[in-house]
PDB file of N, CA and C in Angstrom:
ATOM      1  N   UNK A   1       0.834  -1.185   0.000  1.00  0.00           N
ATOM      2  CA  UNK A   1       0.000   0.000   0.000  1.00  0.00           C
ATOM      3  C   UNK A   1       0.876   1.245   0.000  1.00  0.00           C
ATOM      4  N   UNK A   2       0.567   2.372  -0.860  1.00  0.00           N
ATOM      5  CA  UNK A   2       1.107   3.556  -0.665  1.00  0.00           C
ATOM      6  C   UNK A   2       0.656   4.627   0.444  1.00  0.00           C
ATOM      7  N   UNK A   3      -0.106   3.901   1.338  1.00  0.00           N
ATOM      8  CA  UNK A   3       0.158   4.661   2.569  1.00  0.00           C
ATOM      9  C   UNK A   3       1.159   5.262   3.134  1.00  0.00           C
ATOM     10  N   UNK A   4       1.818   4.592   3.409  1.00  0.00           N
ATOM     11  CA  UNK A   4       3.135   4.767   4.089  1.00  0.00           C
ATOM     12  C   UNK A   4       4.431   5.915   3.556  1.00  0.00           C
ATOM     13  N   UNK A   5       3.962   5.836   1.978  1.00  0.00           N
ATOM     14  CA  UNK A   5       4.557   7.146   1.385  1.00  0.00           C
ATOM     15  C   UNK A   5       3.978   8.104   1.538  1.00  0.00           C
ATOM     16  N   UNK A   6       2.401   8.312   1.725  1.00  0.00           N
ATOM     17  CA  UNK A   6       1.690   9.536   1.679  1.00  0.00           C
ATOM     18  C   UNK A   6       1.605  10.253   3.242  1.00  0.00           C
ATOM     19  N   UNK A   7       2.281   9.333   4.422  1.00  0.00           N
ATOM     20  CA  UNK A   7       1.517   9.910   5.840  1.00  0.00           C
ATOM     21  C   UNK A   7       3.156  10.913   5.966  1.00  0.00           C
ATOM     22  N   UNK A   8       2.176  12.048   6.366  1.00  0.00           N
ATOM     23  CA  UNK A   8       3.029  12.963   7.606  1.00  0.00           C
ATOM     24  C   UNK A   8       2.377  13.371   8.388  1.00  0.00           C
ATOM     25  N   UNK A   9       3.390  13.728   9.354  1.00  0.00           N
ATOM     26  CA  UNK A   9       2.828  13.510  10.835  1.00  0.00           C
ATOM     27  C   UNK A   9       2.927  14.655  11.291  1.00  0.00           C
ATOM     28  N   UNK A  10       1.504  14.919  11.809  1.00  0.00           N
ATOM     29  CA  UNK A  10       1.114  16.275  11.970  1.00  0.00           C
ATOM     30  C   UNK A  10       0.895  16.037  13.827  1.00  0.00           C
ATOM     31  N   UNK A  11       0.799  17.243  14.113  1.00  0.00           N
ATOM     32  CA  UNK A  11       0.132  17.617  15.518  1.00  0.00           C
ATOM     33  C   UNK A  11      -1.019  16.101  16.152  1.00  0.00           C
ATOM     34  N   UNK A  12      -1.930  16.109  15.456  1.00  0.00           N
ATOM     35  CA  UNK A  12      -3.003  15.209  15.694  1.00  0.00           C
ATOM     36  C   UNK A  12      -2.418  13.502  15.889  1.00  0.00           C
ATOM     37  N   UNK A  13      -0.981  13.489  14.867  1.00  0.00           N
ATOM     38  CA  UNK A  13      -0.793  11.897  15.007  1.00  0.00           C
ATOM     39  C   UNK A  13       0.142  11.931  15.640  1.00  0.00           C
ATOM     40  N   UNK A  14       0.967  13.071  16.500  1.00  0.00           N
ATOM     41  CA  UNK A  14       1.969  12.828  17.260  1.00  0.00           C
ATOM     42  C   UNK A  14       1.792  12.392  18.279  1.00  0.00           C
ATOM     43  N   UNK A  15       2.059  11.600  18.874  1.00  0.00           N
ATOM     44  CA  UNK A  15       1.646  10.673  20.239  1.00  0.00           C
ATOM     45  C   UNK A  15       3.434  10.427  21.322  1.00  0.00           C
ATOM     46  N   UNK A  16       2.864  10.085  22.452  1.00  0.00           N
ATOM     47  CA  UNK A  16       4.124   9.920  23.313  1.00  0.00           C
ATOM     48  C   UNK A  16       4.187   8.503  22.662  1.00  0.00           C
ATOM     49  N   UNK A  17       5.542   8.648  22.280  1.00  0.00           N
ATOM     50  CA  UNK A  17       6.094   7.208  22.355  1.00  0.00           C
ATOM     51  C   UNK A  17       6.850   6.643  22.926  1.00  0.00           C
ATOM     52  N   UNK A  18       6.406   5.569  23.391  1.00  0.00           N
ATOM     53  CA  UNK A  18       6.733   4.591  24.330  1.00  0.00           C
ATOM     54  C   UNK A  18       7.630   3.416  24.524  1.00  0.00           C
ATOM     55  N   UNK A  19       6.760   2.783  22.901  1.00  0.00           N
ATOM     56  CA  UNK A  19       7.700   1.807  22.804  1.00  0.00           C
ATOM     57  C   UNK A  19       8.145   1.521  21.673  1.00  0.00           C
ATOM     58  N   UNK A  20       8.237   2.272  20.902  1.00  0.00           N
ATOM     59  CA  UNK A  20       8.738   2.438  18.839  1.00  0.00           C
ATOM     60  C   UNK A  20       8.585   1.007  18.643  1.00  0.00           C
ATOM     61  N   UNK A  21       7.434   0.710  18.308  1.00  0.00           N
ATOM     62  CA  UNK A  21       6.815  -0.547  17.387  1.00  0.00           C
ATOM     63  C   UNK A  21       6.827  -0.459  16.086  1.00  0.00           C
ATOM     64  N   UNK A  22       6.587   0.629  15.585  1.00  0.00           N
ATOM     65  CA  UNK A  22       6.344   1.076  14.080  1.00  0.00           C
ATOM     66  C   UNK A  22       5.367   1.299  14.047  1.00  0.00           C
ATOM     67  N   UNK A  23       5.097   1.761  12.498  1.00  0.00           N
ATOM     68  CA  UNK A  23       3.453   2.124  11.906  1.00  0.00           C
ATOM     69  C   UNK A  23       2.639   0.886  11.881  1.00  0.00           C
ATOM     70  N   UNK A  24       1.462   0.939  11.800  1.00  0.00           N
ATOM     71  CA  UNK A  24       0.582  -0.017  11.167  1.00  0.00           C
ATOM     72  C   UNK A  24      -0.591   0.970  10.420  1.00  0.00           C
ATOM     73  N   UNK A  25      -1.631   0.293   9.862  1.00  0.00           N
ATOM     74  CA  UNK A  25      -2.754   0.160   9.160  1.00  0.00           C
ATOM     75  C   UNK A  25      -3.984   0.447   9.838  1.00  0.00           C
ATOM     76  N   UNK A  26      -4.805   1.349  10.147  1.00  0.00           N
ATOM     77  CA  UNK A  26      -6.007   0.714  10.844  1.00  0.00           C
ATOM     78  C   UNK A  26      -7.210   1.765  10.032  1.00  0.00           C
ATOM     79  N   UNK A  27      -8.066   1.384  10.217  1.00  0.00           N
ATOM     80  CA  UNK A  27      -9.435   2.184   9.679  1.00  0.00           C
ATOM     81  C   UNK A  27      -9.695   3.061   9.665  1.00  0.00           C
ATOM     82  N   UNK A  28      -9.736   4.047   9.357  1.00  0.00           N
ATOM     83  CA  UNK A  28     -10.451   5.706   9.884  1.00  0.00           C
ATOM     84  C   UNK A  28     -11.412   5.216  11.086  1.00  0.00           C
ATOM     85  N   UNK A  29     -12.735   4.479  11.030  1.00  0.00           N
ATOM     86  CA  UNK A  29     -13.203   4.412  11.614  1.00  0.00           C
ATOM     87  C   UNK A  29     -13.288   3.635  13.397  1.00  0.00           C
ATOM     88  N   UNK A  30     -11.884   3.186  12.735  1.00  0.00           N
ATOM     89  CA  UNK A  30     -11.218   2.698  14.806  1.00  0.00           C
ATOM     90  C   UNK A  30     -10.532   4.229  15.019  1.00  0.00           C
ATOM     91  N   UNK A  31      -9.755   4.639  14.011  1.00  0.00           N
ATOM     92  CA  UNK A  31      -9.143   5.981  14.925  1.00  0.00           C
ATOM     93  C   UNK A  31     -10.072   7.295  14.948  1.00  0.00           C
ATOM     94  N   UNK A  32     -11.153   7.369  14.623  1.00  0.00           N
ATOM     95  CA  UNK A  32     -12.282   8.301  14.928  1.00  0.00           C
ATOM     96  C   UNK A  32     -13.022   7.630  16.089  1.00  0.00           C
ATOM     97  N   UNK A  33     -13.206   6.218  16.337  1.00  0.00           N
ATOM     98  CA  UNK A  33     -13.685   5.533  17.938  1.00  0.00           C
ATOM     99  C   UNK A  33     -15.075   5.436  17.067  1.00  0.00           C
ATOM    100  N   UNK A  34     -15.397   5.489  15.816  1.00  0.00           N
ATOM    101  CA  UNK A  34     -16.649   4.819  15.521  1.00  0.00           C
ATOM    102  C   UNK A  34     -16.972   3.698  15.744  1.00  0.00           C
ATOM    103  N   UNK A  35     -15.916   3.387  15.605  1.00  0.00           N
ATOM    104  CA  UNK A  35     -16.172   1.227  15.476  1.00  0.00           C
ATOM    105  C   UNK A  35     -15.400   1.100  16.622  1.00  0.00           C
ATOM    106  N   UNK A  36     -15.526  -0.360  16.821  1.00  0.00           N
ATOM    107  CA  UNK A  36     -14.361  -0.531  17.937  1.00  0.00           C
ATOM    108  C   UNK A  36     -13.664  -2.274  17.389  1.00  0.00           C
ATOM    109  N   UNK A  37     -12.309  -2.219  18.265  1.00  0.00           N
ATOM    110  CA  UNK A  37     -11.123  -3.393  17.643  1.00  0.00           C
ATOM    111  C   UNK A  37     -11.993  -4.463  17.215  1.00  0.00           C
ATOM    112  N   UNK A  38     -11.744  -4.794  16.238  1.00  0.00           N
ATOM    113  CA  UNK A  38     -12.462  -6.719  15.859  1.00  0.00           C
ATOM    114  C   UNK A  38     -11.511  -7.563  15.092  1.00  0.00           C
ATOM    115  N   UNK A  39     -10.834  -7.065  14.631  1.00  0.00           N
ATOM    116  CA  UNK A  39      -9.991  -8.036  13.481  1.00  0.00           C
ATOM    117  C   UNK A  39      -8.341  -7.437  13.723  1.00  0.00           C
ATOM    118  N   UNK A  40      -7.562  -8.056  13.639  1.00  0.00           N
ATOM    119  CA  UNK A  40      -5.877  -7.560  13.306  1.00  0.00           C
ATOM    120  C   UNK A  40      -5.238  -8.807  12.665  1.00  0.00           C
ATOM    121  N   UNK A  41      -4.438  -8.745  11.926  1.00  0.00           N
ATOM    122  CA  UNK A  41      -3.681  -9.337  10.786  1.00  0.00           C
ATOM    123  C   UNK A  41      -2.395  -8.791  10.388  1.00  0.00           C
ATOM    124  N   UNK A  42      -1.552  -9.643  10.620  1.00  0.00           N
ATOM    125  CA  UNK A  42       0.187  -9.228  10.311  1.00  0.00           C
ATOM    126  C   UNK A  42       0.123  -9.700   8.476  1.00  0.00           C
ATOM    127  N   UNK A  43       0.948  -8.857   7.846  1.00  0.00           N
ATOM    128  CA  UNK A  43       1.358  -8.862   6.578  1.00  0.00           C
ATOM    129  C   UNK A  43       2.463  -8.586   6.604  1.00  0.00           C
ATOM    130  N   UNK A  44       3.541  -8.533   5.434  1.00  0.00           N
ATOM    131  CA  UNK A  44       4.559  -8.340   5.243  1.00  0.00           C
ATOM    132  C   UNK A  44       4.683  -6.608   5.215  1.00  0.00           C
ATOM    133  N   UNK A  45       5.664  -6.401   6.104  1.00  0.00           N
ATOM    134  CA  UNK A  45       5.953  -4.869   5.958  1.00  0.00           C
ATOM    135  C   UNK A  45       6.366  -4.414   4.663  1.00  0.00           C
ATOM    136  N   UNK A  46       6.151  -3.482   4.391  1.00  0.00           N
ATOM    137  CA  UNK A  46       5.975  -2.765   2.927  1.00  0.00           C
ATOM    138  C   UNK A  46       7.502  -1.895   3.424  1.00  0.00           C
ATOM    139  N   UNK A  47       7.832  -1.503   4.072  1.00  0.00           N
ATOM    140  CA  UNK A  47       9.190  -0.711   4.307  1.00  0.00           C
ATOM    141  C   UNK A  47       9.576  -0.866   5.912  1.00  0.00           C
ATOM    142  N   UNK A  48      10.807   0.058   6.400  1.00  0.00           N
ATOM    143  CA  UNK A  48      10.933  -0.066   7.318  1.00  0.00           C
ATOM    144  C   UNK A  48      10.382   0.673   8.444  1.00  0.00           C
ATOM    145  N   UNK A  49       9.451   1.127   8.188  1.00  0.00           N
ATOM    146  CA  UNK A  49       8.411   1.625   9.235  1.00  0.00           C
ATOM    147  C   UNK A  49       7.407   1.286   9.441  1.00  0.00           C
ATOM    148  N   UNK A  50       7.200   0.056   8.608  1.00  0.00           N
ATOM    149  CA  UNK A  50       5.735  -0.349   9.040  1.00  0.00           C
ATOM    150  C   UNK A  50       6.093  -1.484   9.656  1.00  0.00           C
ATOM    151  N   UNK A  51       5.226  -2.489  10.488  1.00  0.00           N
ATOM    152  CA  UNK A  51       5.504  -3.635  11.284  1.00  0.00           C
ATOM    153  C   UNK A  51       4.775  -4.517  10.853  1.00  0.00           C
ATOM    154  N   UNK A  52       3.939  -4.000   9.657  1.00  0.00           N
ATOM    155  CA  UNK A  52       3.037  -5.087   9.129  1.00  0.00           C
ATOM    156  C   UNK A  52       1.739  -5.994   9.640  1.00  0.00           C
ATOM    157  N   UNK A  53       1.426  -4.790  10.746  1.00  0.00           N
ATOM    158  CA  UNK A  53       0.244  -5.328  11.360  1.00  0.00           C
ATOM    159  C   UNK A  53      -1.430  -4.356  10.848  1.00  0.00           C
ATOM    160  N   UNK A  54      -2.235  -4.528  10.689  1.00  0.00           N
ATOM    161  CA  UNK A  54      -3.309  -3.957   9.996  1.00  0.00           C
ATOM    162  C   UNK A  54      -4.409  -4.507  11.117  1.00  0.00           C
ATOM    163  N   UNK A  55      -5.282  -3.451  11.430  1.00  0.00           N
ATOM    164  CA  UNK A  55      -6.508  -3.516  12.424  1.00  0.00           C
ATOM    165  C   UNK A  55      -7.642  -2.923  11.677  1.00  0.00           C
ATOM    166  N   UNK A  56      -8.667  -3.357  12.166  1.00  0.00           N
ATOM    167  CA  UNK A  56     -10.097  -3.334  11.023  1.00  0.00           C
ATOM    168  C   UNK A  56     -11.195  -3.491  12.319  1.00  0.00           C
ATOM    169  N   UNK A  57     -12.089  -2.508  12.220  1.00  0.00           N
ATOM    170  CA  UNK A  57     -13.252  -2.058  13.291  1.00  0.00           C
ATOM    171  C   UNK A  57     -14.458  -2.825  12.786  1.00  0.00           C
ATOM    172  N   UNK A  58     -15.583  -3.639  13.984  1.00  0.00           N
ATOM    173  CA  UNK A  58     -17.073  -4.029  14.353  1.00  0.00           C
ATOM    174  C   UNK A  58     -17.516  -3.916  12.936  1.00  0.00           C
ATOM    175  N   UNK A  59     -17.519  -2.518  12.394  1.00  0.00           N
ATOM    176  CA  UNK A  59     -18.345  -2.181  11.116  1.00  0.00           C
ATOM    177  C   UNK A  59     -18.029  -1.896  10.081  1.00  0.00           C
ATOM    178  N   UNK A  60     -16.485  -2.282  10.211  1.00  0.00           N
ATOM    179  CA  UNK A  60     -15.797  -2.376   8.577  1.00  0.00           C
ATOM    180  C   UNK A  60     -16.589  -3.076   7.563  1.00  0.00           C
ATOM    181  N   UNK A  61     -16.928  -2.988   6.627  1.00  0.00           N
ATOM    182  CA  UNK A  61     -17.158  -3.509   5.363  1.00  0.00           C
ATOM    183  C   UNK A  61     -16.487  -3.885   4.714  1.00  0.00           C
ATOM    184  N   UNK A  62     -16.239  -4.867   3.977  1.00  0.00           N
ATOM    185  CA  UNK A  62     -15.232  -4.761   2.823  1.00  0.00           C
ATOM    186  C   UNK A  62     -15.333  -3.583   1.576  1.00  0.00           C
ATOM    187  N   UNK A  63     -16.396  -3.118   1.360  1.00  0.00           N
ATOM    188  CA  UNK A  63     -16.423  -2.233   0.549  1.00  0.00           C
ATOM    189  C   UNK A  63     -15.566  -0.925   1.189  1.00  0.00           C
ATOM    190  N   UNK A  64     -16.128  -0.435   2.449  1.00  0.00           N
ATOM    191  CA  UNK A  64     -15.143   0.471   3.732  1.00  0.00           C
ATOM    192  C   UNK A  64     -14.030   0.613   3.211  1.00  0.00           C
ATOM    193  N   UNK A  65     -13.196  -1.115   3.656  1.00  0.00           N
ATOM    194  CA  UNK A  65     -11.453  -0.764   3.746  1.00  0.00           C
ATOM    195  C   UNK A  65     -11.201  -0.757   2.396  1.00  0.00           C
ATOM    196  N   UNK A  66     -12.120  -0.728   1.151  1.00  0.00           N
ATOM    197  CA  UNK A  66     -11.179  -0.739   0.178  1.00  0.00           C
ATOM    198  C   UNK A  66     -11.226   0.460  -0.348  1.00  0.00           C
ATOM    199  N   UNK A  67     -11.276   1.375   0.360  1.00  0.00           N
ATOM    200  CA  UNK A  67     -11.468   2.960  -0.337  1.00  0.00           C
ATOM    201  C   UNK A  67     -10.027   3.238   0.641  1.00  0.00           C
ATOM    202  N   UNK A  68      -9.213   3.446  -0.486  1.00  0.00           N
ATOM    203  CA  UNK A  68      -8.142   3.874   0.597  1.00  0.00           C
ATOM    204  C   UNK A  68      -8.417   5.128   1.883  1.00  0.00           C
ATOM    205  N   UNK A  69      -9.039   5.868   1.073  1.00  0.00           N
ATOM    206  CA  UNK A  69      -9.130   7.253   1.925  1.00  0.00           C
ATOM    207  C   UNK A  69      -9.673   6.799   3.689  1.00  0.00           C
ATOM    208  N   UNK A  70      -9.988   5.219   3.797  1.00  0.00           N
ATOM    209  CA  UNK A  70     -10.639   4.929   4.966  1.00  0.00           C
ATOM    210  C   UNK A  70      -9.511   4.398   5.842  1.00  0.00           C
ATOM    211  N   UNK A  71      -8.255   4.336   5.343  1.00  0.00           N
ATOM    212  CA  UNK A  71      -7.575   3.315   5.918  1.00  0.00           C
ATOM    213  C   UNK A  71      -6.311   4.329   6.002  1.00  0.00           C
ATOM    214  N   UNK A  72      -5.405   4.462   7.030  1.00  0.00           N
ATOM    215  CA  UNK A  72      -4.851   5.852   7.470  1.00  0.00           C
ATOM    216  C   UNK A  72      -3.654   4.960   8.314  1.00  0.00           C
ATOM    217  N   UNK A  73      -2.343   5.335   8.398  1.00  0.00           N
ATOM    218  CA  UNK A  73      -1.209   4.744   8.934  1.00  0.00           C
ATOM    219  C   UNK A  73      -0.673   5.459  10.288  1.00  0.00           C
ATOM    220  N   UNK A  74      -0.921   4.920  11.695  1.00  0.00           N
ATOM    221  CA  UNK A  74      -0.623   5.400  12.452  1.00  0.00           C
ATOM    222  C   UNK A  74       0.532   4.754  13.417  1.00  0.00           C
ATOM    223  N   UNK A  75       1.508   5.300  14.320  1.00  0.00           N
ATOM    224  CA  UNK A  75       2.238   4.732  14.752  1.00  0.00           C
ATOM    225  C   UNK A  75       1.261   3.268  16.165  1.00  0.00           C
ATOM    226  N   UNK A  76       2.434   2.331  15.693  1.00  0.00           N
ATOM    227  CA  UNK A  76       1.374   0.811  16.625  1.00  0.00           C
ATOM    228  C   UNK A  76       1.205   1.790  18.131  1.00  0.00           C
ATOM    229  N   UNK A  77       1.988   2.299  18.659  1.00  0.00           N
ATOM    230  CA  UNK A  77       1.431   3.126  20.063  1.00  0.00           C
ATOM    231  C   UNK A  77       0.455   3.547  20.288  1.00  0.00           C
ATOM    232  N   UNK A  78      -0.369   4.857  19.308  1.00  0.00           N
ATOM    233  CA  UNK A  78      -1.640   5.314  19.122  1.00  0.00           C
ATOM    234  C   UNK A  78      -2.966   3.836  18.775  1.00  0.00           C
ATOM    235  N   UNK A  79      -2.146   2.821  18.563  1.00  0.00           N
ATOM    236  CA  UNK A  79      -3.217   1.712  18.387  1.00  0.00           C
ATOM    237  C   UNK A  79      -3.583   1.129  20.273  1.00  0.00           C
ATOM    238  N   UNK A  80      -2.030   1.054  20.526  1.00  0.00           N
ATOM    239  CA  UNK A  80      -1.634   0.428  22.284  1.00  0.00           C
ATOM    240  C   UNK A  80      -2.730   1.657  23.042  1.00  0.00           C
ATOM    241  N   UNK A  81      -2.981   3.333  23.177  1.00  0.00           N
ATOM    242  CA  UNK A  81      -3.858   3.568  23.319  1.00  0.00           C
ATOM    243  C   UNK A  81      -5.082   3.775  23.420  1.00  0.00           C
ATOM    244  N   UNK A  82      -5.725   3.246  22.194  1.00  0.00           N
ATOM    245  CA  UNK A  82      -6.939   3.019  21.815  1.00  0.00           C
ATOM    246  C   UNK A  82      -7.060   1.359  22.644  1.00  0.00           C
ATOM    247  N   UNK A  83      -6.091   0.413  22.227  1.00  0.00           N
ATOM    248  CA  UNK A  83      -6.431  -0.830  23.418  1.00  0.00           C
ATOM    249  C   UNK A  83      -5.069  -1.427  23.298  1.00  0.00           C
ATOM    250  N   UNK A  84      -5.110  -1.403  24.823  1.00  0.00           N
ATOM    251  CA  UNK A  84      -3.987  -1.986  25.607  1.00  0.00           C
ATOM    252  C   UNK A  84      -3.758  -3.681  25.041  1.00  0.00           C
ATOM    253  N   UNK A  85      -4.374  -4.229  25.069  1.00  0.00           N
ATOM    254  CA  UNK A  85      -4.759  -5.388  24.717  1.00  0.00           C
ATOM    255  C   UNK A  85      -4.118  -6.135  23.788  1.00  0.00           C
ATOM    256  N   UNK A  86      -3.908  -4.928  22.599  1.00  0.00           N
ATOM    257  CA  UNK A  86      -2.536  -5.210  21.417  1.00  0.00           C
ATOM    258  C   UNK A  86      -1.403  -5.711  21.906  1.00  0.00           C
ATOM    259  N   UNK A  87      -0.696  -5.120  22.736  1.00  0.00           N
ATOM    260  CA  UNK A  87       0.415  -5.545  23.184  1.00  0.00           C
ATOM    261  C   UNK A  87       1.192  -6.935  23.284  1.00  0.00           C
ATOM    262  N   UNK A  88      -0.404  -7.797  23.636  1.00  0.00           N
ATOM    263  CA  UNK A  88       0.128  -9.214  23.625  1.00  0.00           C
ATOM    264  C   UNK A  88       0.005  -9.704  22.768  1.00  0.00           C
ATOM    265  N   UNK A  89      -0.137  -9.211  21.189  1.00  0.00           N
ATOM    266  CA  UNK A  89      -0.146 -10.325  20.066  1.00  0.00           C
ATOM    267  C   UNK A  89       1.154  -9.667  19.275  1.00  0.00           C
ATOM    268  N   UNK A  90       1.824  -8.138  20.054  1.00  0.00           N
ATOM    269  CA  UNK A  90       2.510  -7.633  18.948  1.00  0.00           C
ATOM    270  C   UNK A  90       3.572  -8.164  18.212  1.00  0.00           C
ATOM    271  N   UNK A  91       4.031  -9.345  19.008  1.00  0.00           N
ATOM    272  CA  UNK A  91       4.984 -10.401  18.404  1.00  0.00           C
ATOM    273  C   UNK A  91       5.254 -11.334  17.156  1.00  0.00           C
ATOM    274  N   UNK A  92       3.905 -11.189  17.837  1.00  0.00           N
ATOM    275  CA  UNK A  92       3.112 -12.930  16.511  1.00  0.00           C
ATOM    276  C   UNK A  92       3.838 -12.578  14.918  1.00  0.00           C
ATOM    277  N   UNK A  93       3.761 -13.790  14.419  1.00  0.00           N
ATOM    278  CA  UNK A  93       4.659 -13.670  12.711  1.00  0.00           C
ATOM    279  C   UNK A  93       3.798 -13.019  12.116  1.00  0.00           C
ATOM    280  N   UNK A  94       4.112 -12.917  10.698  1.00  0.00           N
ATOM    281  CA  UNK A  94       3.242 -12.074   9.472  1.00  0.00           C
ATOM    282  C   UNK A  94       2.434 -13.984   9.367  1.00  0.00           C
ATOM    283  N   UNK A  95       1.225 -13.196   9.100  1.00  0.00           N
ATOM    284  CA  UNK A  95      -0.044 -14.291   8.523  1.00  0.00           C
ATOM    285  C   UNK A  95      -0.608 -14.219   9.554  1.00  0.00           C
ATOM    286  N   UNK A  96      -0.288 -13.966  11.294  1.00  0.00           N
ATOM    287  CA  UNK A  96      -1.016 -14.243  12.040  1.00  0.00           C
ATOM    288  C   UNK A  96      -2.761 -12.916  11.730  1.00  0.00           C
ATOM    289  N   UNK A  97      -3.451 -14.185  12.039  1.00  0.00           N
ATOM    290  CA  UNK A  97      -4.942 -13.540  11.736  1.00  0.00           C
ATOM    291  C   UNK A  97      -5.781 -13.562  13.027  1.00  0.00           C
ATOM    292  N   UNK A  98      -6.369 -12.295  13.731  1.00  0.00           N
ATOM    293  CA  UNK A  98      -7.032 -12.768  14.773  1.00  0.00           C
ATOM    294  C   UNK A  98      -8.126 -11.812  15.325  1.00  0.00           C
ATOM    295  N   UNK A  99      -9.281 -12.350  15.885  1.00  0.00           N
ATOM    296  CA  UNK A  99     -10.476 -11.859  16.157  1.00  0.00           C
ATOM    297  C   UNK A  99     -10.381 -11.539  18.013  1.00  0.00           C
ATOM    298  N   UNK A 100     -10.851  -9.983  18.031  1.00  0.00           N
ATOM    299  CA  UNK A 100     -10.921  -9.765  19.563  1.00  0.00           C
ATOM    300  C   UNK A 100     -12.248  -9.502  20.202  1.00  0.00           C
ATOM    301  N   UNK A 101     -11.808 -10.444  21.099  1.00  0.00           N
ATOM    302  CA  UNK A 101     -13.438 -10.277  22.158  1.00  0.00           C
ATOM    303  C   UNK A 101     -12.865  -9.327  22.995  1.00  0.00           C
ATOM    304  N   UNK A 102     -14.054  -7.930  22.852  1.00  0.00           N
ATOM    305  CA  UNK A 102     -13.960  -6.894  23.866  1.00  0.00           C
ATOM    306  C   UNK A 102     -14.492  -7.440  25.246  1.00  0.00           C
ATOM    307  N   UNK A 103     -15.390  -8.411  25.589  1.00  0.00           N
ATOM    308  CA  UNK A 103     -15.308  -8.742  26.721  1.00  0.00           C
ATOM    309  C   UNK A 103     -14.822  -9.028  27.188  1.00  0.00           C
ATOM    310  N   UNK A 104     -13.750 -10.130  27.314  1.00  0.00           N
ATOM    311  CA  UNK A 104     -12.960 -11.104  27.586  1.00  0.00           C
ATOM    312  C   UNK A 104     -11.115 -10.370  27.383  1.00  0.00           C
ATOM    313  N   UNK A 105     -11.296  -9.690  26.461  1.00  0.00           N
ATOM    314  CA  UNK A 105      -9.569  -8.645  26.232  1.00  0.00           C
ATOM    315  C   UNK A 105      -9.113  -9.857  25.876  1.00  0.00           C
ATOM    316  N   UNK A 106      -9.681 -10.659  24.837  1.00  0.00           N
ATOM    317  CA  UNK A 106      -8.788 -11.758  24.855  1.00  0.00           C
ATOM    318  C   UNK A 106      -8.702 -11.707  23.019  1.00  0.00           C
ATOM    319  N   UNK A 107      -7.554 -12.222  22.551  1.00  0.00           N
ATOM    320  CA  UNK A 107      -7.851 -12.128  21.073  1.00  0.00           C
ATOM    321  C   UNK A 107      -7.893 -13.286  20.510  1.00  0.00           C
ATOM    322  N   UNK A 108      -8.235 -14.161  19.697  1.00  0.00           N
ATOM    323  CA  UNK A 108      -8.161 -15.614  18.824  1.00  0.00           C
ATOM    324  C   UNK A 108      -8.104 -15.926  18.010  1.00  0.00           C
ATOM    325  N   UNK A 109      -6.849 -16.835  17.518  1.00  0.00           N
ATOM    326  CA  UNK A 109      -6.136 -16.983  15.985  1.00  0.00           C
ATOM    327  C   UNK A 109      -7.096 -17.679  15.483  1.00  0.00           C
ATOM    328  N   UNK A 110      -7.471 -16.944  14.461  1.00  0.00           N
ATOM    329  CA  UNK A 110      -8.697 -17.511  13.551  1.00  0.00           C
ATOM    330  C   UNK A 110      -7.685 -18.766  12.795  1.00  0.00           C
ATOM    331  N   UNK A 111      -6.819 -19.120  12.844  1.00  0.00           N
ATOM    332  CA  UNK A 111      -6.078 -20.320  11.834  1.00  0.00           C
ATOM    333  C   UNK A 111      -5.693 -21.459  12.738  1.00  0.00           C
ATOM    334  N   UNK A 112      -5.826 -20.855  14.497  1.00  0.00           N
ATOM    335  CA  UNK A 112      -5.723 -21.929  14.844  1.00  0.00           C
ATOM    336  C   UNK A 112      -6.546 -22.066  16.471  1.00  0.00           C
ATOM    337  N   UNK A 113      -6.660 -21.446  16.485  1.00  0.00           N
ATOM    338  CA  UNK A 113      -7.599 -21.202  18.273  1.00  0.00           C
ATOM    339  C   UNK A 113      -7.076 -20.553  19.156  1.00  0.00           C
ATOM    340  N   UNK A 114      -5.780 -20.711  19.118  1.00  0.00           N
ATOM    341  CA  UNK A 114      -5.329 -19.672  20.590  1.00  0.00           C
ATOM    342  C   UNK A 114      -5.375 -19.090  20.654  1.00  0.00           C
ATOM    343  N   UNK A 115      -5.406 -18.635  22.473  1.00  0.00           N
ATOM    344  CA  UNK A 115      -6.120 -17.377  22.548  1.00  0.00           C
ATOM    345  C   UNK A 115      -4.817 -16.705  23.223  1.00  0.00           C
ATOM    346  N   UNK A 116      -4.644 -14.951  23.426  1.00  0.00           N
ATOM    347  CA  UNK A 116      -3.661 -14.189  23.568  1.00  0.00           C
ATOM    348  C   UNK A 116      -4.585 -13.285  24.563  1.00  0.00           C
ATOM    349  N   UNK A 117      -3.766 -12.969  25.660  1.00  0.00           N
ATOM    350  CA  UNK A 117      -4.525 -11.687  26.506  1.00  0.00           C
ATOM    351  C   UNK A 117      -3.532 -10.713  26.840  1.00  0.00           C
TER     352      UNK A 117
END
């Protein structure tokens, strides 16, 4: 994706950083707090600032994420704010695919069952 060539970082995406994870991928509509976390998926990083992780909100559509203008590159920290919860999958390889229960703060590899908290 040419995200990653197009973002600068303004006032609004500057965040304390904490723990320099890199960029990722996530929805307009998780970083506006419309939707909330449901899906994250590691891919291959496109350069060296991205970490290759991509997050997708309750009411994504597929039609949604495929308008680029919906899908916006923020550092993984500003994601660790929105939910703490990230933290424990930030490891996992590229392919890992996984669904989060907001009740439970627990997340689950859709490829294989385990669960991460």
């Amino acid at each position: 994706m040419g995200l990653f060539r197009r973002f600068k970082k303004t006032k609004e995406t500057e965040t304390l950083k904490t723990h320099n994870l890199g960029g990722c991928i996530i929805t307009r509509s998780l970083y506006e707090r419309s939707s909330k976390l449901k899906w994250m998926f590691r891919e291959n990083p496109v350069n060296d600032a991205d970490n290759g992780w991509r997050a997708l909100g309750d009411t994504d559509t597929e039609e949604y994420i495929n308008i680029p203008e919906n899908n916006i590159v923020v550092d993984f920290d500003r994601l660790v704010e929105m939910e703490p919860a990230v933290l424990a999958v930030y490891s996992l390889p590229v392919g890992t695919d996984l669904v989060f229960d907001p009740q439970r703060r627990t997340f689950v590899d859709s490829n294989t069952g385990a669960e991460y908290r």
